[in-house]
PDB file of N, CA and C in Angstrom:
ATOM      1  N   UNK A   1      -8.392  -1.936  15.370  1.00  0.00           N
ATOM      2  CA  UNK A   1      -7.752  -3.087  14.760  1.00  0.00           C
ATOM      3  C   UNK A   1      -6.958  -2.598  13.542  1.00  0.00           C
ATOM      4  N   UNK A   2      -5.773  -2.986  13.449  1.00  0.00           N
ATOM      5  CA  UNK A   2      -4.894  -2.822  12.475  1.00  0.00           C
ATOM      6  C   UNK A   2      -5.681  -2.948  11.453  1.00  0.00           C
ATOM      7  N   UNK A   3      -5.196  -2.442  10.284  1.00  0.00           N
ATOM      8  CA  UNK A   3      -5.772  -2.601   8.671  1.00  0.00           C
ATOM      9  C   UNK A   3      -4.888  -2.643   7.321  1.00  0.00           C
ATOM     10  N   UNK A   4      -5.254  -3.676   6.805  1.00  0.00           N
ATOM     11  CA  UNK A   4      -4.226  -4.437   5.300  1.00  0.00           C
ATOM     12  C   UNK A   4      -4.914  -4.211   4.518  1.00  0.00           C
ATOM     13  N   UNK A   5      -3.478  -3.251   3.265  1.00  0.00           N
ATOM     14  CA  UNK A   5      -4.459  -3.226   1.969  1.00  0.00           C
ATOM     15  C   UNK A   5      -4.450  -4.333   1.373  1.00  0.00           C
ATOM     16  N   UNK A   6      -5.620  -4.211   0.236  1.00  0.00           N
ATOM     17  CA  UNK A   6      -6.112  -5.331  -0.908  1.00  0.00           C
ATOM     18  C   UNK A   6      -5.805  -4.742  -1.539  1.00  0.00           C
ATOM     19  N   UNK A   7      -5.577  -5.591  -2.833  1.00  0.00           N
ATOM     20  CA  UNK A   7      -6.430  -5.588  -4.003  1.00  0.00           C
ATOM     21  C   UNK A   7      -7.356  -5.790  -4.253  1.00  0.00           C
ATOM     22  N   UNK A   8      -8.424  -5.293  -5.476  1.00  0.00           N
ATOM     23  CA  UNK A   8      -9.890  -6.410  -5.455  1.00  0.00           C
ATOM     24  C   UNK A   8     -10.477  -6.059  -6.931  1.00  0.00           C
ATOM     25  N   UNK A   9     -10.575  -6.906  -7.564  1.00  0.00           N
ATOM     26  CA  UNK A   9     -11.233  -6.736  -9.044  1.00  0.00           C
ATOM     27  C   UNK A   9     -12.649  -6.691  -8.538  1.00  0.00           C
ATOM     28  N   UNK A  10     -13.399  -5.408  -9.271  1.00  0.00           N
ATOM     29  CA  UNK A  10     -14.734  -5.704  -9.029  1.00  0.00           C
ATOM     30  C   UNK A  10     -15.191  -5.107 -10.185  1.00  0.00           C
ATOM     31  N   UNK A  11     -16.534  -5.552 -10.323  1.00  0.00           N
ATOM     32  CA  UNK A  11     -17.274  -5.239 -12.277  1.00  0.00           C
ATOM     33  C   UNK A  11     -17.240  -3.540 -12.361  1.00  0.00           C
ATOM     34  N   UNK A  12     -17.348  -3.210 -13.223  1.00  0.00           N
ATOM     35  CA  UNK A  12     -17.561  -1.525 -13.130  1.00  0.00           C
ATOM     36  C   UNK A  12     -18.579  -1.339 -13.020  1.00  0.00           C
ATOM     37  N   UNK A  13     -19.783  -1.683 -13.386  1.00  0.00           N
ATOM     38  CA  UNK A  13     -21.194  -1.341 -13.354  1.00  0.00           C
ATOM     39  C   UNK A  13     -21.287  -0.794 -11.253  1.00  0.00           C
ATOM     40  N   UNK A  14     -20.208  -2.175 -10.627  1.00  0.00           N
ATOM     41  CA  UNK A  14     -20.764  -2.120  -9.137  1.00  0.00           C
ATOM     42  C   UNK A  14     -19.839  -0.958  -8.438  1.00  0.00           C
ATOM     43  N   UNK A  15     -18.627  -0.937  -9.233  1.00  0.00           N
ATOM     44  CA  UNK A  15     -17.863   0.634  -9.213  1.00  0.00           C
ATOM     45  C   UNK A  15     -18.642   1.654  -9.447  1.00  0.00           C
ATOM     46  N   UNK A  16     -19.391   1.550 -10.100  1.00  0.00           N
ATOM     47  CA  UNK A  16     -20.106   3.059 -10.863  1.00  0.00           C
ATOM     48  C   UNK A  16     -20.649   3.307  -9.068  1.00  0.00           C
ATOM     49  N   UNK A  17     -21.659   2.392  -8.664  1.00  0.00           N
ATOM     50  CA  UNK A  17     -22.813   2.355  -8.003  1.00  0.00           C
ATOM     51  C   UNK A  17     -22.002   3.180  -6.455  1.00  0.00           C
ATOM     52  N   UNK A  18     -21.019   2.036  -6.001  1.00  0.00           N
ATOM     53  CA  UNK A  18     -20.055   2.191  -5.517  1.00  0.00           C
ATOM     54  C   UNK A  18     -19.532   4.000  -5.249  1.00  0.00           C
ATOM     55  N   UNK A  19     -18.996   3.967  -6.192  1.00  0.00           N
ATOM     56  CA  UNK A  19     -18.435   5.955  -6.426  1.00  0.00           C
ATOM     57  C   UNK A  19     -19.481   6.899  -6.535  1.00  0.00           C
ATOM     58  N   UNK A  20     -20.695   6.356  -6.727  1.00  0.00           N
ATOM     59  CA  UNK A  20     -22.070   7.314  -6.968  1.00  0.00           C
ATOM     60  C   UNK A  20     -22.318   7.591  -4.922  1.00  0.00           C
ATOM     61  N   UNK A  21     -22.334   6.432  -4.521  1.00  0.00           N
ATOM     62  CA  UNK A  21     -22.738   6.174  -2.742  1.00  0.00           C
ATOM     63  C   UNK A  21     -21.184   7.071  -2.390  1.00  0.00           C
ATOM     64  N   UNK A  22     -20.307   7.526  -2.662  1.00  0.00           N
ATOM     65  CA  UNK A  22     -19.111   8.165  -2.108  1.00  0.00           C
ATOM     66  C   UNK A  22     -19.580   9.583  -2.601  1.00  0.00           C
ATOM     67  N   UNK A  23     -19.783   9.940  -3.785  1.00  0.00           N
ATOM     68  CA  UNK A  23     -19.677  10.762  -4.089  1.00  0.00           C
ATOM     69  C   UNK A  23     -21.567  11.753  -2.866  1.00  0.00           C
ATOM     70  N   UNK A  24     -22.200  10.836  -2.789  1.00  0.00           N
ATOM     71  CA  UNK A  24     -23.510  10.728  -1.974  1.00  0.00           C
ATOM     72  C   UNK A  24     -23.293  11.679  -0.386  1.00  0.00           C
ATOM     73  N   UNK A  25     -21.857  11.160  -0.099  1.00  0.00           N
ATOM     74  CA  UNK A  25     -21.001  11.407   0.870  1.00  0.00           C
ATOM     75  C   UNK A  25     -22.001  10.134   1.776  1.00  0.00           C
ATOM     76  N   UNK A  26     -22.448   9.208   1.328  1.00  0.00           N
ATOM     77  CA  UNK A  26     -23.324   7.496   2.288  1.00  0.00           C
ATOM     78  C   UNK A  26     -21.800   6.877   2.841  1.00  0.00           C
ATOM     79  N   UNK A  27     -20.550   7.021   2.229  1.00  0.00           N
ATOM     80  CA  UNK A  27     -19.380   6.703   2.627  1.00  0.00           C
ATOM     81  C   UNK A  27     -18.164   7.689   2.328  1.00  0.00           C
ATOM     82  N   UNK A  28     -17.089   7.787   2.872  1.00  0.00           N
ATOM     83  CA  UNK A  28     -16.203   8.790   3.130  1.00  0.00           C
ATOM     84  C   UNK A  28     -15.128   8.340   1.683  1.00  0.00           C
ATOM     85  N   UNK A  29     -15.140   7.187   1.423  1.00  0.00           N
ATOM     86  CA  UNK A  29     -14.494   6.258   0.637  1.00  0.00           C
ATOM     87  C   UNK A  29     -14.805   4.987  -0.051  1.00  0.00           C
ATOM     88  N   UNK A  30     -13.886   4.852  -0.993  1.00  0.00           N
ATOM     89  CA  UNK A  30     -14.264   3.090  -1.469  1.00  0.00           C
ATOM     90  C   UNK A  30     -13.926   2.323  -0.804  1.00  0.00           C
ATOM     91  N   UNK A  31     -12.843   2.442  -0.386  1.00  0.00           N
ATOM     92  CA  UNK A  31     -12.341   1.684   1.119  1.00  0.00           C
ATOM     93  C   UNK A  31     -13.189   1.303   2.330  1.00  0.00           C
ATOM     94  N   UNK A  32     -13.906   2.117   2.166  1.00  0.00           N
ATOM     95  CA  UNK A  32     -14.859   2.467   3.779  1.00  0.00           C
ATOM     96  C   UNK A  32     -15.903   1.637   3.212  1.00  0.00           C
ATOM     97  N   UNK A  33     -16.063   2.015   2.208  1.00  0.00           N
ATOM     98  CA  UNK A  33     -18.091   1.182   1.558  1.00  0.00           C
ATOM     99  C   UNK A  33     -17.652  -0.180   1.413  1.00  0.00           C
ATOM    100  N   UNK A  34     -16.658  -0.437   1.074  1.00  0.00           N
ATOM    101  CA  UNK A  34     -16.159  -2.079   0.958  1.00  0.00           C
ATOM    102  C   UNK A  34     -15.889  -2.672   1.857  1.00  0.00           C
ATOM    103  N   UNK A  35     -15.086  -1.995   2.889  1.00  0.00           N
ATOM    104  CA  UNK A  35     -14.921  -3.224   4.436  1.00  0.00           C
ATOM    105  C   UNK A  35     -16.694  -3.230   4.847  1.00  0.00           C
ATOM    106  N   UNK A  36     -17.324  -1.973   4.422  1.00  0.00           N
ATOM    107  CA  UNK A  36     -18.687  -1.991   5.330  1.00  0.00           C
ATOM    108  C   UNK A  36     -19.733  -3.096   4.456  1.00  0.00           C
ATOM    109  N   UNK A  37     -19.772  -2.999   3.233  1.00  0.00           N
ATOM    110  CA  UNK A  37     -20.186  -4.809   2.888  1.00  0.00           C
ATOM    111  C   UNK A  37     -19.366  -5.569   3.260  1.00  0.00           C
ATOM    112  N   UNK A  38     -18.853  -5.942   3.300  1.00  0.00           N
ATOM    113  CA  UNK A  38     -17.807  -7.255   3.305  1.00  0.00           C
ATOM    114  C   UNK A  38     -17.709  -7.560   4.898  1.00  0.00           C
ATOM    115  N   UNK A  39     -18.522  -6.466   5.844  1.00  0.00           N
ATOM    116  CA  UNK A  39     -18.644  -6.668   7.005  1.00  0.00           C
ATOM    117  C   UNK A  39     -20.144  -7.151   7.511  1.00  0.00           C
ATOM    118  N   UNK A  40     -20.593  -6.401   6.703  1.00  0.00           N
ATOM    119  CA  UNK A  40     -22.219  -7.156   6.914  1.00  0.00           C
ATOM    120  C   UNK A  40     -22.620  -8.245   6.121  1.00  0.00           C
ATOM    121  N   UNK A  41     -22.259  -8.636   4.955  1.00  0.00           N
ATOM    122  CA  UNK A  41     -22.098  -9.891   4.532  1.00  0.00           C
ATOM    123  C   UNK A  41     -21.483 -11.117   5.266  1.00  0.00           C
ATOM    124  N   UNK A  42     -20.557 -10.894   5.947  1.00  0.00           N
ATOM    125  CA  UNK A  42     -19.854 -11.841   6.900  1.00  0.00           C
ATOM    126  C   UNK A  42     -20.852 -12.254   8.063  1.00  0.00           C
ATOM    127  N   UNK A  43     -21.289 -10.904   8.778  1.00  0.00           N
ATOM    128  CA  UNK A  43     -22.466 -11.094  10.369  1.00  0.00           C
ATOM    129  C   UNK A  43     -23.467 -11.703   9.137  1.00  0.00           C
ATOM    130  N   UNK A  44     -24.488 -11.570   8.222  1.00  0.00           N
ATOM    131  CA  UNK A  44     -25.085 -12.331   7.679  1.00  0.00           C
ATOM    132  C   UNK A  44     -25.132 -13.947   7.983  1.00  0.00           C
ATOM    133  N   UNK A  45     -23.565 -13.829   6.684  1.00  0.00           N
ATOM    134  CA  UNK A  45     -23.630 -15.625   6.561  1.00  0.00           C
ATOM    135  C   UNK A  45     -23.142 -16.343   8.259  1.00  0.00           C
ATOM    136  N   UNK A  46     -22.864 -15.321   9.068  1.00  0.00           N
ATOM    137  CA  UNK A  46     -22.557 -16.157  10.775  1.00  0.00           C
ATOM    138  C   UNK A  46     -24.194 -16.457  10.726  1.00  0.00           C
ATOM    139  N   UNK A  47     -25.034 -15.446  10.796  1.00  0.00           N
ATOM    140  CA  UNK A  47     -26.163 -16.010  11.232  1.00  0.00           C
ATOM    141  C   UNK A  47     -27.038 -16.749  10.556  1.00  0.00           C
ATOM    142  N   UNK A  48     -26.711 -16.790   9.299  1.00  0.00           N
ATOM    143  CA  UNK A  48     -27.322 -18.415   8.258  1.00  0.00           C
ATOM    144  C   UNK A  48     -27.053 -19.015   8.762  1.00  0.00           C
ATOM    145  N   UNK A  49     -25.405 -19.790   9.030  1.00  0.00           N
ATOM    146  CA  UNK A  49     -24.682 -20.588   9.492  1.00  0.00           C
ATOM    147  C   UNK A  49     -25.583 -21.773  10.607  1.00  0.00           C
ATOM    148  N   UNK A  50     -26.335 -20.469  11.753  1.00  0.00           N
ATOM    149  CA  UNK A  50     -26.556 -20.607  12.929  1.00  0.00           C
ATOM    150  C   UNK A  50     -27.999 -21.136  12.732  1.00  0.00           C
ATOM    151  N   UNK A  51     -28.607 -20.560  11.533  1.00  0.00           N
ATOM    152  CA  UNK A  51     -29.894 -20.697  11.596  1.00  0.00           C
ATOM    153  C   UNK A  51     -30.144 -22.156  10.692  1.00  0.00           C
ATOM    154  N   UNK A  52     -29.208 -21.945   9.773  1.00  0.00           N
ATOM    155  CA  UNK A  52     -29.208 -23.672   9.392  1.00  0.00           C
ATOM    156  C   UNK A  52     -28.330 -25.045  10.228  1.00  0.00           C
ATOM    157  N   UNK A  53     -27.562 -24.607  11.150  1.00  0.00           N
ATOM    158  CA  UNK A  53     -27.096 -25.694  12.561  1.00  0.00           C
ATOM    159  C   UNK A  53     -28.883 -26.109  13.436  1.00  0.00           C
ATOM    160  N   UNK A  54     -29.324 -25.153  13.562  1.00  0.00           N
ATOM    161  CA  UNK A  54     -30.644 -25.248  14.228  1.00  0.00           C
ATOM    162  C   UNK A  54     -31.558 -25.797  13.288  1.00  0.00           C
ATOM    163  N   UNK A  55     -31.773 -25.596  12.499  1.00  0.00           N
ATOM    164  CA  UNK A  55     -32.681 -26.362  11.363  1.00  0.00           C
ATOM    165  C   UNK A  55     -32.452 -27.876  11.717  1.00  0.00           C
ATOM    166  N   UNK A  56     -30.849 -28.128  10.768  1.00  0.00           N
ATOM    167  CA  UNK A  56     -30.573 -29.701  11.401  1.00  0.00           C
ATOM    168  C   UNK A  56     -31.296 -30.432  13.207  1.00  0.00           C
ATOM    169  N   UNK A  57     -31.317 -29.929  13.775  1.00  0.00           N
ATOM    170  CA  UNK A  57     -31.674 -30.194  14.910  1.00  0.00           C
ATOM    171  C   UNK A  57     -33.562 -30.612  14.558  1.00  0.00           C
ATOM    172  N   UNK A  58     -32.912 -32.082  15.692  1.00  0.00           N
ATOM    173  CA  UNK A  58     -34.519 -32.722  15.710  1.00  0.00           C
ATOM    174  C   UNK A  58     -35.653 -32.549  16.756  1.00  0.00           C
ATOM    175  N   UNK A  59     -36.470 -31.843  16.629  1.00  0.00           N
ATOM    176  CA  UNK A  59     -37.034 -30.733  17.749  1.00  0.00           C
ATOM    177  C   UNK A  59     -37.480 -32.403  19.074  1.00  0.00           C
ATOM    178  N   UNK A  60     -38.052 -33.379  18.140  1.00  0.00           N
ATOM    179  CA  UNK A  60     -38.037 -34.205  19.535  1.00  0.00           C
ATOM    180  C   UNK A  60     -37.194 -35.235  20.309  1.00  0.00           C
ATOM    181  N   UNK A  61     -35.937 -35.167  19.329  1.00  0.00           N
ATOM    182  CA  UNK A  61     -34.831 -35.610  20.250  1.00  0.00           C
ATOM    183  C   UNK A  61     -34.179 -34.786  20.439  1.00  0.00           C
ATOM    184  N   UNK A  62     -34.366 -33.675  20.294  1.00  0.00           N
ATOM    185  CA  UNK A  62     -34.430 -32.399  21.578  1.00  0.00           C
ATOM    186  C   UNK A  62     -34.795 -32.366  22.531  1.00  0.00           C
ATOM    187  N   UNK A  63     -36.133 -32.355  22.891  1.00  0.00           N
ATOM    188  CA  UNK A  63     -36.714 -32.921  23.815  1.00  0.00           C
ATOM    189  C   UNK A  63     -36.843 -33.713  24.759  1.00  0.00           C
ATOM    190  N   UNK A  64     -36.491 -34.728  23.814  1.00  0.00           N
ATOM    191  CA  UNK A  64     -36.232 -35.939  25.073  1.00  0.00           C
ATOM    192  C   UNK A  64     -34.968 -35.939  25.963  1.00  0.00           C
ATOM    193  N   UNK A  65     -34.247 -35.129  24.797  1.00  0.00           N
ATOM    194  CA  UNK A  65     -32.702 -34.307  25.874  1.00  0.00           C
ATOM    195  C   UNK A  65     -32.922 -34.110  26.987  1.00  0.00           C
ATOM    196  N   UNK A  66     -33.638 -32.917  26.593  1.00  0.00           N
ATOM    197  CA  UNK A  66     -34.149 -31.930  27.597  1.00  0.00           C
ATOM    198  C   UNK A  66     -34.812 -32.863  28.739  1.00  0.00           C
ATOM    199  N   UNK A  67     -35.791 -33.361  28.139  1.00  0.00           N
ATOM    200  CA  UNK A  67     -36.926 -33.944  29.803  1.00  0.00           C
ATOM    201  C   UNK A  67     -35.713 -35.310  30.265  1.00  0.00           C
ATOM    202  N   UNK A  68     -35.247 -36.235  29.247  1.00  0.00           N
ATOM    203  CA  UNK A  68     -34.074 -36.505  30.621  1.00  0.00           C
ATOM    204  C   UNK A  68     -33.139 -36.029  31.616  1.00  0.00           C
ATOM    205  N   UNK A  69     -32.457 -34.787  31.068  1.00  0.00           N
ATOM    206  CA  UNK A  69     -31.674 -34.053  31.626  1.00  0.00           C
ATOM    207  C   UNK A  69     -32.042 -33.654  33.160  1.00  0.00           C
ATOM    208  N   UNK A  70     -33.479 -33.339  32.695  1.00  0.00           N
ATOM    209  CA  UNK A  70     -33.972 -32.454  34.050  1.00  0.00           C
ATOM    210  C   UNK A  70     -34.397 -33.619  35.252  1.00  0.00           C
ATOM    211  N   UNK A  71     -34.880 -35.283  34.442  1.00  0.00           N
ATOM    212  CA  UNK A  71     -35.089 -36.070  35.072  1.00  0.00           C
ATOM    213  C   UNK A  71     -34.020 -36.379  36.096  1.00  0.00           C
ATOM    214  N   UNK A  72     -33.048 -36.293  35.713  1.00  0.00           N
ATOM    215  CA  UNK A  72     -32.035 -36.578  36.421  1.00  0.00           C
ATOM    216  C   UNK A  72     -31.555 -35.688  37.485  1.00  0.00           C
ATOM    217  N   UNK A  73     -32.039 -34.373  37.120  1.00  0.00           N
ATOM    218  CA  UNK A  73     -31.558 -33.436  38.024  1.00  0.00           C
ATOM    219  C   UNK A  73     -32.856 -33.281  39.039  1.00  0.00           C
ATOM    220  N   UNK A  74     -33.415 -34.041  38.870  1.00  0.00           N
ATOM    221  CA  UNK A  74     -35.078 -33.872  40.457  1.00  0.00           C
ATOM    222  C   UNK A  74     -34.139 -34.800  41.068  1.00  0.00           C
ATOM    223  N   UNK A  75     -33.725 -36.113  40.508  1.00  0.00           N
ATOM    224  CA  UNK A  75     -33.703 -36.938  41.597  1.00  0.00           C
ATOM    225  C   UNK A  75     -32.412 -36.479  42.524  1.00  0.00           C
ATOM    226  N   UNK A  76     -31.538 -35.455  42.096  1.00  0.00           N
ATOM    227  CA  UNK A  76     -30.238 -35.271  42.836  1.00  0.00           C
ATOM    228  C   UNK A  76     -30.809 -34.016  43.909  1.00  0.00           C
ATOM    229  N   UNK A  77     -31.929 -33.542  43.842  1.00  0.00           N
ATOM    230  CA  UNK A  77     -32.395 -32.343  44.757  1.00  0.00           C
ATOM    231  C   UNK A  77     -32.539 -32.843  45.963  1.00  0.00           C
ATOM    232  N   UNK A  78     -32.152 -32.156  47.142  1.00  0.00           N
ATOM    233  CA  UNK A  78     -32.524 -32.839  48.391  1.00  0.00           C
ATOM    234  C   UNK A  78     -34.220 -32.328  48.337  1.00  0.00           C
ATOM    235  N   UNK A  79     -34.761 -32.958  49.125  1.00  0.00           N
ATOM    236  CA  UNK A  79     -36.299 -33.028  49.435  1.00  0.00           C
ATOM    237  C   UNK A  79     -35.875 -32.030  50.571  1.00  0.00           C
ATOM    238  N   UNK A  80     -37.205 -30.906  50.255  1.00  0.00           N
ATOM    239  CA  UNK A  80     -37.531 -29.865  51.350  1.00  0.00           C
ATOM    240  C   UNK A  80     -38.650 -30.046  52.170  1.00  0.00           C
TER     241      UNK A  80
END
């Protein structure tokens, strides 16, 4: 996938930490250590996202989804 530079203000303290993990050789670059948070921070908040959509959900009108759904689907089975 193609790649666009930034800009990006970030504190120095997290620069220090940052150039300490490069210098570690843990990343090849600052470039590299930054898409690689900013990539796992992202899959993170997808799967909060997902895990609080499911939260909302009401486990027994869930249910009753469910056991109508299937109710409906016996009676369309031919009899064996």
């Amino acid at each position: 996938m193609p790649k666009t530079k930034v800009a990006v203000t970030i504190e120095a303290g997290l620069l220090d930490e940052l150039d300490l993990l490069v210098r570690q050789h843990r990343f090849a670059n600052r470039s590299q250590a930054i898409e690689s948070a900013v990539s796992e921070q992202l899959t993170r908040l997808r799967r909060t996202r997902l895990a609080e959509a499911c939260a909302m959900l009401d486990p027994l009108e869930e249910r009753q989804l469910a056991e109508e759904g299937l109710g409906a689907d016996l009676d369309a089975w031919p009899e064996y």
